[in-house]
N, C-alpha and C. Protein backbone atom coordinates (compact mmCIF):
# COMPACT_ATOMS: atom_id res chain seq x y z
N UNK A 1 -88.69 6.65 99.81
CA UNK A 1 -89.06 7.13 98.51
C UNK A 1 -89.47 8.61 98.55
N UNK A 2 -89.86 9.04 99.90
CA UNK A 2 -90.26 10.49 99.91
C UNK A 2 -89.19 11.30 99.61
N UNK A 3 -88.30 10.88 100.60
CA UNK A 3 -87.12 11.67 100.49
C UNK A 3 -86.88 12.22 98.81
N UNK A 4 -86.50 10.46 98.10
CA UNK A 4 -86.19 11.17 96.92
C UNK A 4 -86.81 12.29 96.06
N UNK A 5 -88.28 12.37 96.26
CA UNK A 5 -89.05 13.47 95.80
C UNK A 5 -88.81 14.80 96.33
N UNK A 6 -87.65 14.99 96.83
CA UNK A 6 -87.31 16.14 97.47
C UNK A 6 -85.74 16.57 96.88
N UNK A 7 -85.22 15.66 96.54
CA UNK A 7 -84.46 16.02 95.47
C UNK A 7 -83.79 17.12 94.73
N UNK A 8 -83.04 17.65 95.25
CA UNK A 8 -83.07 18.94 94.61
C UNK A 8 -82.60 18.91 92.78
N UNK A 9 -81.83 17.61 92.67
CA UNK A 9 -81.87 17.65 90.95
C UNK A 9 -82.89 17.81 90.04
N UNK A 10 -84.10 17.31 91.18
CA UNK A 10 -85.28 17.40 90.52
C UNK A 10 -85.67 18.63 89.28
N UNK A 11 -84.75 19.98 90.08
CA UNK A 11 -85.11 21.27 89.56
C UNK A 11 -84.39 21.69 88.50
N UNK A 12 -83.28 20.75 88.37
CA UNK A 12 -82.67 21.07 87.50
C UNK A 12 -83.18 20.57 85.76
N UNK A 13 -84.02 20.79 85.65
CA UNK A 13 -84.29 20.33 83.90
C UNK A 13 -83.92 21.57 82.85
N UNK A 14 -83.31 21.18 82.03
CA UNK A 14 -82.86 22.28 81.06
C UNK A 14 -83.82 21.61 79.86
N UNK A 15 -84.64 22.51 79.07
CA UNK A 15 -85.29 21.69 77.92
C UNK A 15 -84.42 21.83 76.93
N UNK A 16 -83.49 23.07 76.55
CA UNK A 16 -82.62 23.23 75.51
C UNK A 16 -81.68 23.20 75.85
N UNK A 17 -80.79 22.62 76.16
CA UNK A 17 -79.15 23.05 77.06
C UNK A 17 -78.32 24.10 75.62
N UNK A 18 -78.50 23.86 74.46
CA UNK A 18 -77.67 24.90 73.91
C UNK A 18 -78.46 26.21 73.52
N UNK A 19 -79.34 26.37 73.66
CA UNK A 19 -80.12 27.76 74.06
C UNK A 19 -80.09 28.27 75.65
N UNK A 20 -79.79 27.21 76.29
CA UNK A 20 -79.18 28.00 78.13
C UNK A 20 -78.31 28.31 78.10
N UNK A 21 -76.89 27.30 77.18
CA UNK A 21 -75.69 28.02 77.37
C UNK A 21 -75.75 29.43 76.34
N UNK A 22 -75.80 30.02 74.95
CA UNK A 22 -76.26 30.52 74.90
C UNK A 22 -77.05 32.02 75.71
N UNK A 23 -77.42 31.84 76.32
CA UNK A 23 -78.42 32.95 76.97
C UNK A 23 -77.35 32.86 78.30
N UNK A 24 -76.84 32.35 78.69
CA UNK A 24 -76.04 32.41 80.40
C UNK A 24 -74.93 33.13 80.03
N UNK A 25 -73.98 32.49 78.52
CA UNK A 25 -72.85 33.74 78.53
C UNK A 25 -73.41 34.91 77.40
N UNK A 26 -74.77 35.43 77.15
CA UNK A 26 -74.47 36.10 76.69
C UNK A 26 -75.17 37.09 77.76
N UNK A 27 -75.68 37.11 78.88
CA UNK A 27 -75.88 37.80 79.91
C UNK A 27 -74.60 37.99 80.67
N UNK A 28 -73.72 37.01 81.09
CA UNK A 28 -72.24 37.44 81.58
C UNK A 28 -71.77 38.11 80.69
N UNK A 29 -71.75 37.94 79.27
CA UNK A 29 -71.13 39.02 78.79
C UNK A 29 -71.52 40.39 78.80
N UNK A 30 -72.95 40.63 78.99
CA UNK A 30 -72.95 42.07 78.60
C UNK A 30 -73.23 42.39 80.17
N UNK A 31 -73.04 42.03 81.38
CA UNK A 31 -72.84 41.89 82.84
C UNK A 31 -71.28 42.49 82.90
N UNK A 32 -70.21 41.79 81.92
CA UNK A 32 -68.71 42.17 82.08
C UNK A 32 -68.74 43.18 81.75
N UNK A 33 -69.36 43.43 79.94
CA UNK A 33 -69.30 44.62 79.47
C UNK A 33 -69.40 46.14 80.08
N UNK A 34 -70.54 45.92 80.78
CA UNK A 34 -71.00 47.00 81.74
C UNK A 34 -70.45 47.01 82.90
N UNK A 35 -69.57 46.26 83.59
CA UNK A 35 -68.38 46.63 84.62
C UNK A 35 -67.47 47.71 84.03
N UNK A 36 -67.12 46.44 82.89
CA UNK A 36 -65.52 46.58 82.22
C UNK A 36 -66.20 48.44 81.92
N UNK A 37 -67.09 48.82 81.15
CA UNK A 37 -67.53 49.98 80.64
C UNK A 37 -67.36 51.46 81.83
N UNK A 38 -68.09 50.96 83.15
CA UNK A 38 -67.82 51.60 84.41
C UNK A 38 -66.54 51.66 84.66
N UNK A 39 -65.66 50.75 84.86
CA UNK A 39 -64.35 51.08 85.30
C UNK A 39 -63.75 51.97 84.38
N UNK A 40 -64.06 51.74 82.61
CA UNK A 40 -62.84 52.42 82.12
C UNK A 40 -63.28 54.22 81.50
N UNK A 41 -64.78 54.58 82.17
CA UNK A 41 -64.72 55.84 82.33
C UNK A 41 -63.83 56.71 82.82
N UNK A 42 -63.68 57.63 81.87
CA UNK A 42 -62.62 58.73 82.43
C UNK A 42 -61.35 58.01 82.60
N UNK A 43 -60.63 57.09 82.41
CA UNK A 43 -59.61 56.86 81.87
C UNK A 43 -59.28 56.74 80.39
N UNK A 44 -57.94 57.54 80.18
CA UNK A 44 -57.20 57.97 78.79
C UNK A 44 -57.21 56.86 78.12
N UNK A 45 -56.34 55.60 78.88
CA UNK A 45 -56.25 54.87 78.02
C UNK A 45 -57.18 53.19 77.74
N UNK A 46 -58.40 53.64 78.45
CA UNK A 46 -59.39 52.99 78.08
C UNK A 46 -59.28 51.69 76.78
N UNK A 47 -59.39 52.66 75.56
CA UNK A 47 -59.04 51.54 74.34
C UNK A 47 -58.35 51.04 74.21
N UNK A 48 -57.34 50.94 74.87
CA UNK A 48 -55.90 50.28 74.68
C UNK A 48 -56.33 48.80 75.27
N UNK A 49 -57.24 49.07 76.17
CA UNK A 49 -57.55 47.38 77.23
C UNK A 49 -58.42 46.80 76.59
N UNK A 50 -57.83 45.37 76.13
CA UNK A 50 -58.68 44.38 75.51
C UNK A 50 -59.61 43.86 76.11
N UNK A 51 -60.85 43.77 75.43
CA UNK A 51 -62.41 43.55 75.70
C UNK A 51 -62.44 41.99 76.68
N UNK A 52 -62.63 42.50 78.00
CA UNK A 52 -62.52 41.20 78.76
C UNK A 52 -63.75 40.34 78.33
N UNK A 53 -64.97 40.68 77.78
CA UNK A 53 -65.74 39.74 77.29
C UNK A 53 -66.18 38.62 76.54
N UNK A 54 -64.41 38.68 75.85
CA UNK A 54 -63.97 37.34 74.70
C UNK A 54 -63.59 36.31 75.76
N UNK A 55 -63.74 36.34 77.01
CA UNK A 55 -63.00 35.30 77.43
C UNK A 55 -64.42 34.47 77.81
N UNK A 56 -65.22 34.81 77.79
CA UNK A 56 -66.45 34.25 77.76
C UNK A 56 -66.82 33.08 76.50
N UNK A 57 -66.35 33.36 75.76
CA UNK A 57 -66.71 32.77 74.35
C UNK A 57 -65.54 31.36 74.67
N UNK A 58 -64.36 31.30 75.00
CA UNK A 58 -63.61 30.09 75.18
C UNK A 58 -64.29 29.51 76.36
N UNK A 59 -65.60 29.76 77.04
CA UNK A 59 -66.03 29.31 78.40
C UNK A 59 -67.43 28.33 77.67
N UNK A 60 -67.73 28.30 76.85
CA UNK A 60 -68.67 28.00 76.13
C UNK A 60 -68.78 26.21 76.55
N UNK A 61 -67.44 25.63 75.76
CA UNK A 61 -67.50 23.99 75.84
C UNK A 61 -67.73 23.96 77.36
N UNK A 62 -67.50 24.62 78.38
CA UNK A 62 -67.18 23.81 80.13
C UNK A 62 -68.88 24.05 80.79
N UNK A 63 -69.42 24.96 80.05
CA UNK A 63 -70.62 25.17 80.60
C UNK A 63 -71.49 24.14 79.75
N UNK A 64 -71.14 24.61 78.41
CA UNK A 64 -71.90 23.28 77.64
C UNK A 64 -71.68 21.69 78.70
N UNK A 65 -70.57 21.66 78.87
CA UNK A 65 -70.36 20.19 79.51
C UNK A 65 -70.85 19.76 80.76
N UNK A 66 -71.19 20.89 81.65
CA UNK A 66 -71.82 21.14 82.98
C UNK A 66 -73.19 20.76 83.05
N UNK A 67 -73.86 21.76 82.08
CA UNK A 67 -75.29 21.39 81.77
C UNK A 67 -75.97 20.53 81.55
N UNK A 68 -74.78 19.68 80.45
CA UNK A 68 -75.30 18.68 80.23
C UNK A 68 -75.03 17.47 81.35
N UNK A 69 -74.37 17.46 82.11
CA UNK A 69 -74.24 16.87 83.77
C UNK A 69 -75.33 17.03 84.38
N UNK A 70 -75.71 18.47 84.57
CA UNK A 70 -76.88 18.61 84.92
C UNK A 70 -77.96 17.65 84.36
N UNK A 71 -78.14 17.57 83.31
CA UNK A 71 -79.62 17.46 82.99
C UNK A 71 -79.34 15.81 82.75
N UNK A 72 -78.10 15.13 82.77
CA UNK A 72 -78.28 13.72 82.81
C UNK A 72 -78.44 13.47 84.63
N UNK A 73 -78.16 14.08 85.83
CA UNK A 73 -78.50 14.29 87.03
C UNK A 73 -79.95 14.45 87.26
N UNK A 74 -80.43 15.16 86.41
CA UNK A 74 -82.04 15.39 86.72
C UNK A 74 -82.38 14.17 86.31
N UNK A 75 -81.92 13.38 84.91
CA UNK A 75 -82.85 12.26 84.29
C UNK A 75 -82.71 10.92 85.55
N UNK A 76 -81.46 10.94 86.02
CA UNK A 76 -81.46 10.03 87.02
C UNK A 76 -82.37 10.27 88.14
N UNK A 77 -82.13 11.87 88.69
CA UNK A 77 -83.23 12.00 90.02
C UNK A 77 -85.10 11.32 89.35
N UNK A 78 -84.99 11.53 87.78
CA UNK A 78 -86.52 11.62 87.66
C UNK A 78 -86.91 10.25 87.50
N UNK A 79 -85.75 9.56 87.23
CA UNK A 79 -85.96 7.72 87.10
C UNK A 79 -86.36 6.96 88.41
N UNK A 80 -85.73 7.80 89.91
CA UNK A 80 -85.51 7.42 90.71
C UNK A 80 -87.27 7.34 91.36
N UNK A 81 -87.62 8.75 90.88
CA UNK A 81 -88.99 9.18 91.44
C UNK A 81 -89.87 8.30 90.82
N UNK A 82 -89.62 8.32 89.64
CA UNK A 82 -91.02 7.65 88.69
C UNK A 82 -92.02 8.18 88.35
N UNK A 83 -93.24 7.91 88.78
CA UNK A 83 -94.39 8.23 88.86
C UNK A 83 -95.13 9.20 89.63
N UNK A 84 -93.72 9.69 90.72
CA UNK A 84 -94.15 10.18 92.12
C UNK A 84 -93.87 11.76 91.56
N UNK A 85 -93.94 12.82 92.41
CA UNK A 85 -93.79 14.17 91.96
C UNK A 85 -93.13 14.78 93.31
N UNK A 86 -92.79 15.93 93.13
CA UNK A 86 -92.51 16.36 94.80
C UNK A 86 -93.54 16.85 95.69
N UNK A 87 -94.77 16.48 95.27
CA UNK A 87 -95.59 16.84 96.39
C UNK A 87 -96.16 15.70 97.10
N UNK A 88 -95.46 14.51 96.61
CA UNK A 88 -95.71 13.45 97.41
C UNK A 88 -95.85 12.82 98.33
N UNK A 89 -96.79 12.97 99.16
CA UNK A 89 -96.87 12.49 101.11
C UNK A 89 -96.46 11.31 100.94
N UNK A 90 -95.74 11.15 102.48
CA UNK A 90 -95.52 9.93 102.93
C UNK A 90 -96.57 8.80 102.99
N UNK A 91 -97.76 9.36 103.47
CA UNK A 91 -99.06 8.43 103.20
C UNK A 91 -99.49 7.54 101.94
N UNK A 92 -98.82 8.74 101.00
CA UNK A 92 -99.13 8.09 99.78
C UNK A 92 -98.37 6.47 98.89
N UNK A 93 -97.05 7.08 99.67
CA UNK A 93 -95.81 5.69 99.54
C UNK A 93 -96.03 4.93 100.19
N UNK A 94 -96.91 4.89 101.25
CA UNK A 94 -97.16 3.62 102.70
C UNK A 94 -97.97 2.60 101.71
N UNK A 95 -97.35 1.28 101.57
CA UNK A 95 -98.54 0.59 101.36
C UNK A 95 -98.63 -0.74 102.26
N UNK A 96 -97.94 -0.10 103.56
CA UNK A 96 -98.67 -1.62 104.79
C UNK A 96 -99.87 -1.31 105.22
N UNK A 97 -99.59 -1.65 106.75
CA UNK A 97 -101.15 -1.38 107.55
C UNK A 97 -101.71 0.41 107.73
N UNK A 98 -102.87 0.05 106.89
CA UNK A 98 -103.41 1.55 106.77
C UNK A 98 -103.72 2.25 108.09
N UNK A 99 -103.70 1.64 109.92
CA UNK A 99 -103.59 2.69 110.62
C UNK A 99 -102.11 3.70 110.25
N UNK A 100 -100.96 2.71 110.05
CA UNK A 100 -99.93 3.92 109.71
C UNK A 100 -100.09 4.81 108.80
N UNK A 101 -100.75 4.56 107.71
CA UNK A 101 -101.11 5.82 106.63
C UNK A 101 -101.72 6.78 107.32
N UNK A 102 -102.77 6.41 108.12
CA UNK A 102 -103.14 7.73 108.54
C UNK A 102 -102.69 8.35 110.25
N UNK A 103 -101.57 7.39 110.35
CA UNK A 103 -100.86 8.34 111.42
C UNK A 103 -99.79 8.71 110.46
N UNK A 104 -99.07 8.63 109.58
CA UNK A 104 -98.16 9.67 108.57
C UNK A 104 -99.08 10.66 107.83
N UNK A 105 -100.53 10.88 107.61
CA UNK A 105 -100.83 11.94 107.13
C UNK A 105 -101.05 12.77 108.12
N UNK A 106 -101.74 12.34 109.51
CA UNK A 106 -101.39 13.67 110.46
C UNK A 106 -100.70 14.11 110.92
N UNK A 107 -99.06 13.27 110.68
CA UNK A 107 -97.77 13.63 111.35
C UNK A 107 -97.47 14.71 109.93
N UNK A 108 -97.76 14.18 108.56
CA UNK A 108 -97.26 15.26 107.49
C UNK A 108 -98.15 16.39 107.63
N UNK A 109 -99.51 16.37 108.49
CA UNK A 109 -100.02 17.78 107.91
C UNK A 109 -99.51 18.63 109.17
N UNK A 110 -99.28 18.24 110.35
CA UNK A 110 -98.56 18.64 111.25
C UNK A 110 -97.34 19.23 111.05
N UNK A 111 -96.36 18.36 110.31
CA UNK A 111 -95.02 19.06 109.62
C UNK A 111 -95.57 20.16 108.93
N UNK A 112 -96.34 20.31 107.67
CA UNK A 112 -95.97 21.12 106.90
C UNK A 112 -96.77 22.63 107.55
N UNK A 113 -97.48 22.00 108.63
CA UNK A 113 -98.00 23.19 109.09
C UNK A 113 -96.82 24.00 110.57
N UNK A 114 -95.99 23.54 110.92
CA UNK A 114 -95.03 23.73 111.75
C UNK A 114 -93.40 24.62 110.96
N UNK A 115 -92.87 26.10 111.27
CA UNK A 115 -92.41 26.80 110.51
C UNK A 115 -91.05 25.98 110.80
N UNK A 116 -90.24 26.22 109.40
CA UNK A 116 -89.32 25.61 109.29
C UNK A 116 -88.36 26.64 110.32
N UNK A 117 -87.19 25.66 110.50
CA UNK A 117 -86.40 25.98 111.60
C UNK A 117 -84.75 26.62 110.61
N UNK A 118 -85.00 27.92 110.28
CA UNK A 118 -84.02 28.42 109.46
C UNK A 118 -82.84 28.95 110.59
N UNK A 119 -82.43 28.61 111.93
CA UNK A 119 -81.55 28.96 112.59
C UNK A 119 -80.34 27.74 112.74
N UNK A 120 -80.43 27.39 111.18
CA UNK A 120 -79.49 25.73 111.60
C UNK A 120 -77.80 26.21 110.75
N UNK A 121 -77.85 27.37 110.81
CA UNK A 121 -76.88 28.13 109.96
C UNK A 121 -75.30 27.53 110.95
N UNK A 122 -75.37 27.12 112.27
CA UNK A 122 -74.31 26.62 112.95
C UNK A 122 -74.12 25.43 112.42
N UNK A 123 -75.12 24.41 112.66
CA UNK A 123 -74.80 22.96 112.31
C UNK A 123 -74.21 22.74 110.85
N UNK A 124 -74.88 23.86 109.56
CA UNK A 124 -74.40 23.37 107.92
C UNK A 124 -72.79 23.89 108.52
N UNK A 125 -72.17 24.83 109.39
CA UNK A 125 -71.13 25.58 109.26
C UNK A 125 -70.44 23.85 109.45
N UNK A 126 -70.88 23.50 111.19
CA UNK A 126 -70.05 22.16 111.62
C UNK A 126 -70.01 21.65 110.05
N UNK A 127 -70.76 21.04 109.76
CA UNK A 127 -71.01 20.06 108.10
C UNK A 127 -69.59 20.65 107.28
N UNK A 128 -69.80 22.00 106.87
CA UNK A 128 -68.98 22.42 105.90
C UNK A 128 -67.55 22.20 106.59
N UNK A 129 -67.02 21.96 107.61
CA UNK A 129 -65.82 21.58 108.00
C UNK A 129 -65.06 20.41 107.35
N UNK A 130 -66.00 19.48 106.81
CA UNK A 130 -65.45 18.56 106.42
C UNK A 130 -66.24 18.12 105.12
N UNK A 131 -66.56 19.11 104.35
CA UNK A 131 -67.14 19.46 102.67
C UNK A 131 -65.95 19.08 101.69
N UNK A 132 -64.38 19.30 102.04
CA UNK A 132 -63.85 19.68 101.44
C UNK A 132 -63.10 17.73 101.37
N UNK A 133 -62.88 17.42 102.38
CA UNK A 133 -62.92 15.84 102.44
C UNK A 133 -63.90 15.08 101.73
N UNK A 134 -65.15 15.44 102.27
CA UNK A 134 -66.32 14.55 101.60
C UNK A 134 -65.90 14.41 100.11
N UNK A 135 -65.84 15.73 99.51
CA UNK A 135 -66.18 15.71 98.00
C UNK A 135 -64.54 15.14 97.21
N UNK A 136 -63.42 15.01 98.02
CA UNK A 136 -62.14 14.84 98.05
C UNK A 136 -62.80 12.94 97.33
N UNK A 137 -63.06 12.67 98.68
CA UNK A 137 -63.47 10.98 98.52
C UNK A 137 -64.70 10.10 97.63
N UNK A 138 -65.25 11.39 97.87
CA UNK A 138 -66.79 10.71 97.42
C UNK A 138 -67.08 11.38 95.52
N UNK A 139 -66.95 12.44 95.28
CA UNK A 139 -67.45 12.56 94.41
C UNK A 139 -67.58 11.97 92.75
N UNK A 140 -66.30 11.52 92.79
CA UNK A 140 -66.64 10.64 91.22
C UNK A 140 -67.14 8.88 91.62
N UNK A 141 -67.68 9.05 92.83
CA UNK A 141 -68.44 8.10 92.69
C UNK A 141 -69.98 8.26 93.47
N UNK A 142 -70.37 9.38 94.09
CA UNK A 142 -71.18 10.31 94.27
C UNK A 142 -71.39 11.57 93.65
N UNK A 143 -72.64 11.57 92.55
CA UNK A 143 -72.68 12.78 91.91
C UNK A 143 -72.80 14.14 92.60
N UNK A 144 -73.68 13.96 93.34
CA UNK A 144 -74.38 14.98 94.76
C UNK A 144 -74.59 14.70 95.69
N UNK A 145 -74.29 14.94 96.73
CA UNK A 145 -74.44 14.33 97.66
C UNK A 145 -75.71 15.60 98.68
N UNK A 146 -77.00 14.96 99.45
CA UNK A 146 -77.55 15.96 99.75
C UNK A 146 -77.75 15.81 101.84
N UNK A 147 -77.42 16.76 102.33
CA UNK A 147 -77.55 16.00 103.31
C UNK A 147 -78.82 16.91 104.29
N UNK A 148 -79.35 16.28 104.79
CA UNK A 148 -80.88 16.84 105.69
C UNK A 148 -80.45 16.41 107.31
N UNK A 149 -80.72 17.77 107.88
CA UNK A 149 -80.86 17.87 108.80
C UNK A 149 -81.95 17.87 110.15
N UNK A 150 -82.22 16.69 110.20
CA UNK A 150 -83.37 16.60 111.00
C UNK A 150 -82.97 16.66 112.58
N UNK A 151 -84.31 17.06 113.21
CA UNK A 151 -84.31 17.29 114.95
C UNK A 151 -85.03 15.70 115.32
N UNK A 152 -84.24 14.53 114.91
CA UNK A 152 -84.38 13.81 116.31
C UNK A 152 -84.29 13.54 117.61
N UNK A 153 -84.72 12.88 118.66
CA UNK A 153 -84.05 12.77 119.61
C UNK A 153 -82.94 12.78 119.88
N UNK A 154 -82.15 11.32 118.82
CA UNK A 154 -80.96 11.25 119.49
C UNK A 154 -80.21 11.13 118.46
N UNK A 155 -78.62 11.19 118.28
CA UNK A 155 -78.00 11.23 116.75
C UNK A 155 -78.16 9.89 115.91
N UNK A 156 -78.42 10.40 114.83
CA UNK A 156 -78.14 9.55 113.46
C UNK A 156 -77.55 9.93 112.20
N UNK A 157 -77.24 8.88 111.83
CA UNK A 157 -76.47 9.23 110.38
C UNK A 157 -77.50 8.25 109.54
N UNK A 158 -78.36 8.51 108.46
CA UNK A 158 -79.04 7.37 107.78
C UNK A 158 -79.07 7.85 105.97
N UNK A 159 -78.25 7.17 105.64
CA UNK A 159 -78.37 7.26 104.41
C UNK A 159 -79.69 6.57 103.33
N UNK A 160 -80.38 7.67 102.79
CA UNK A 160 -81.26 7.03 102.04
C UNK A 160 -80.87 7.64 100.35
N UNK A 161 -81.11 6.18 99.78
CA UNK A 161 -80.21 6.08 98.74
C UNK A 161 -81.24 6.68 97.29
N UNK A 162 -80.36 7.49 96.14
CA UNK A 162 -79.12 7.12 96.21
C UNK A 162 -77.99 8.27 96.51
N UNK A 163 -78.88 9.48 97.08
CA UNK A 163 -77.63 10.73 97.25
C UNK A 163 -77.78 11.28 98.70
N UNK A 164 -78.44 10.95 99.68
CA UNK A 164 -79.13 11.94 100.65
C UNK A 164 -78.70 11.13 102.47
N UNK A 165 -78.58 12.16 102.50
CA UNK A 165 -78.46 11.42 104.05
C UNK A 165 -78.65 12.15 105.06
N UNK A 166 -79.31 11.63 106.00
CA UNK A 166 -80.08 12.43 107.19
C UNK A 166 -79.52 12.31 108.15
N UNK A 167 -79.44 13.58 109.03
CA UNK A 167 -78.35 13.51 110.24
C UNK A 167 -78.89 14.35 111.30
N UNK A 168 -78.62 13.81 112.61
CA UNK A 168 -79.42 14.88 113.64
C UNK A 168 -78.23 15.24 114.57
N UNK A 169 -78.96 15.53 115.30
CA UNK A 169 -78.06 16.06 117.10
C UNK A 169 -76.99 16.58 116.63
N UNK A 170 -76.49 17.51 115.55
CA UNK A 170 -75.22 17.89 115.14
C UNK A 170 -74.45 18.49 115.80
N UNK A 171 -74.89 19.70 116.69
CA UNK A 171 -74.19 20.00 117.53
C UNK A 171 -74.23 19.95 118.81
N UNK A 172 -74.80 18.45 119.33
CA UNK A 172 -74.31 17.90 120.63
C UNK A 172 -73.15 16.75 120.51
N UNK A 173 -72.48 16.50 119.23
CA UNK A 173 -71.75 15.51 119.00
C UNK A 173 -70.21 15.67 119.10
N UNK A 174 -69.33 15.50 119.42
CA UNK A 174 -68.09 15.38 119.37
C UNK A 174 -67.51 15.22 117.40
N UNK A 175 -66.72 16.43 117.48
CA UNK A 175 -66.25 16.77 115.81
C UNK A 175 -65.97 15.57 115.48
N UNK A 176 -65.23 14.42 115.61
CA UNK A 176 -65.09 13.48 115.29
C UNK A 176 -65.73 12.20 115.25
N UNK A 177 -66.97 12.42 116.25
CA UNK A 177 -67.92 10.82 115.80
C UNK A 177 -68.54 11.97 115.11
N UNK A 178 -69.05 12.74 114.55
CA UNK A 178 -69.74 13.83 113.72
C UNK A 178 -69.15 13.10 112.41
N UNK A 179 -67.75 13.51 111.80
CA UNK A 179 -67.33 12.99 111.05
C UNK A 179 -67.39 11.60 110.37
N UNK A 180 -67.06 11.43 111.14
CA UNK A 180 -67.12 9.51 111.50
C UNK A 180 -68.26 8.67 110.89
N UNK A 181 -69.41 9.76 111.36
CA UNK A 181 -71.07 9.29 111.45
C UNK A 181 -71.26 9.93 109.69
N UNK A 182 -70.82 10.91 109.36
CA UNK A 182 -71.42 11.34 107.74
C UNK A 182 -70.33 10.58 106.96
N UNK A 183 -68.96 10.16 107.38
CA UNK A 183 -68.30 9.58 106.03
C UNK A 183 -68.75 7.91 106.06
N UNK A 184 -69.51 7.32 106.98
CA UNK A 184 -69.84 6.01 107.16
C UNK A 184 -71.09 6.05 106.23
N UNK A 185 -72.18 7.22 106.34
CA UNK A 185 -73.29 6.87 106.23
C UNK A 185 -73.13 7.45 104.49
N UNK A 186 -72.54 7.93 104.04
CA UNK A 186 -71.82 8.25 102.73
C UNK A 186 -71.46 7.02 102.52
N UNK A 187 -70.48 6.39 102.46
CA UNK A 187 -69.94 5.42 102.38
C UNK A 187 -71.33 4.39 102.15
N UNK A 188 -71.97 4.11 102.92
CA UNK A 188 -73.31 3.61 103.10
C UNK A 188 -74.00 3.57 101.44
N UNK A 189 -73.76 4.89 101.11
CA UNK A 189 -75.05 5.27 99.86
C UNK A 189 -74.23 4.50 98.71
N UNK A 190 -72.78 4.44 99.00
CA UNK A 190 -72.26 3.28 97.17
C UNK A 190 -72.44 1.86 97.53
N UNK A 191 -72.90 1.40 99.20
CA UNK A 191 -72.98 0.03 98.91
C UNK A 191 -74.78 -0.10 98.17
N UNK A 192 -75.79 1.01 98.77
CA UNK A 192 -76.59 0.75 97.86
C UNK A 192 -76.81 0.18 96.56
N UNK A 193 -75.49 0.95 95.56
CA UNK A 193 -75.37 1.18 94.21
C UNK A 193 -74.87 -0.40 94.04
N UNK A 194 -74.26 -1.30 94.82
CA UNK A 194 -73.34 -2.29 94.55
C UNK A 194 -73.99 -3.22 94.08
């Protein structure tokens, strides 16, 4: 349940979606304007080139339709959470034997006090090798799929449902049980749904 409080749909709430779309192309537009404006300095025939900023206005319905993806994505991430928020310790979801609560609050204050490990820029690369498959197979029946990279001991693939899946030892693994191990544990997250 922690996991899900981590969620990144979480962030996505739009309160007005037609006041975002709105305000998104009318910043691309005057973003084009002021290209389009730079480039056609000091050229003669400047006026002759039609205002690339109308093409913005036929972009209207796909963003409208996006957004609103979005924000039915957030209502699901927020159904999923409930009551919980994202600052939710693991301690707090434990409700067996309370020595484990308070060995997950000193293992969480330990985590959050330990700097995150931003040199994992190799392992998302391995991942993105096979982004283009994943979303090939999975996506109209996976909205998002999120995947976390943890330093276990030894490899896993563990899907915790209903978008996320945790994976370690990435690059001590052979490209193909690598593979193998994220389209199983994918696979994994629609028998949840079943």
């Amino acid at each position: 349940m922690v996991v899900a409080t981590q969620d990144d749909r979480l962030n996505w709430h739009i309160p007005d979606i037609s006041s975002e779309v709105s305000r998104r192309l009318s910043r691309s537009r005057q973003l084009m304007q002021q290209y389009w404006s730079h480039l056609a300095q000091g050229v003669e025939f400047a006026g002759e080139i039609a205002d690339p900023s109308r093409v913005f206005d036929s972009q209207a319905p796909q963003l409208n339709q996006y957004l609103n993806w979005q924000s039915e994505q957030y209502q699901q991430a927020m159904n999923r959470v409930g009551s919980l928020s994202t600052d939710t310790t693991p301690a707090i979801v434990w409700h067996g034997e309370p020595s484990i609560r308070v060995q997950l609050e000193s293992l969480w204050t330990v985590y959050q006090a330990t700097p995150k490990d931003t040199n994992r820029l190799e392992e998302l690369e391995i991942i993105d090798l096979f982004y283009q498959d994943l979303k090939h197979q999975f996506s109209s029946r996976i909205p998002t799929l999120k995947v976390y990279l943890v330093q276990y001991p030894t490899p896993i693939f563990f899907p915790v449902s209903p978008v996320s899946i945790l994976i370690s030892q990435v690059k001590d693994l052979p490209e193909q049980d690598l593979r193998d191990g994220i389209f199983q544990a994918t696979e994994s997250l629609l028998n949840f749904g079943a």
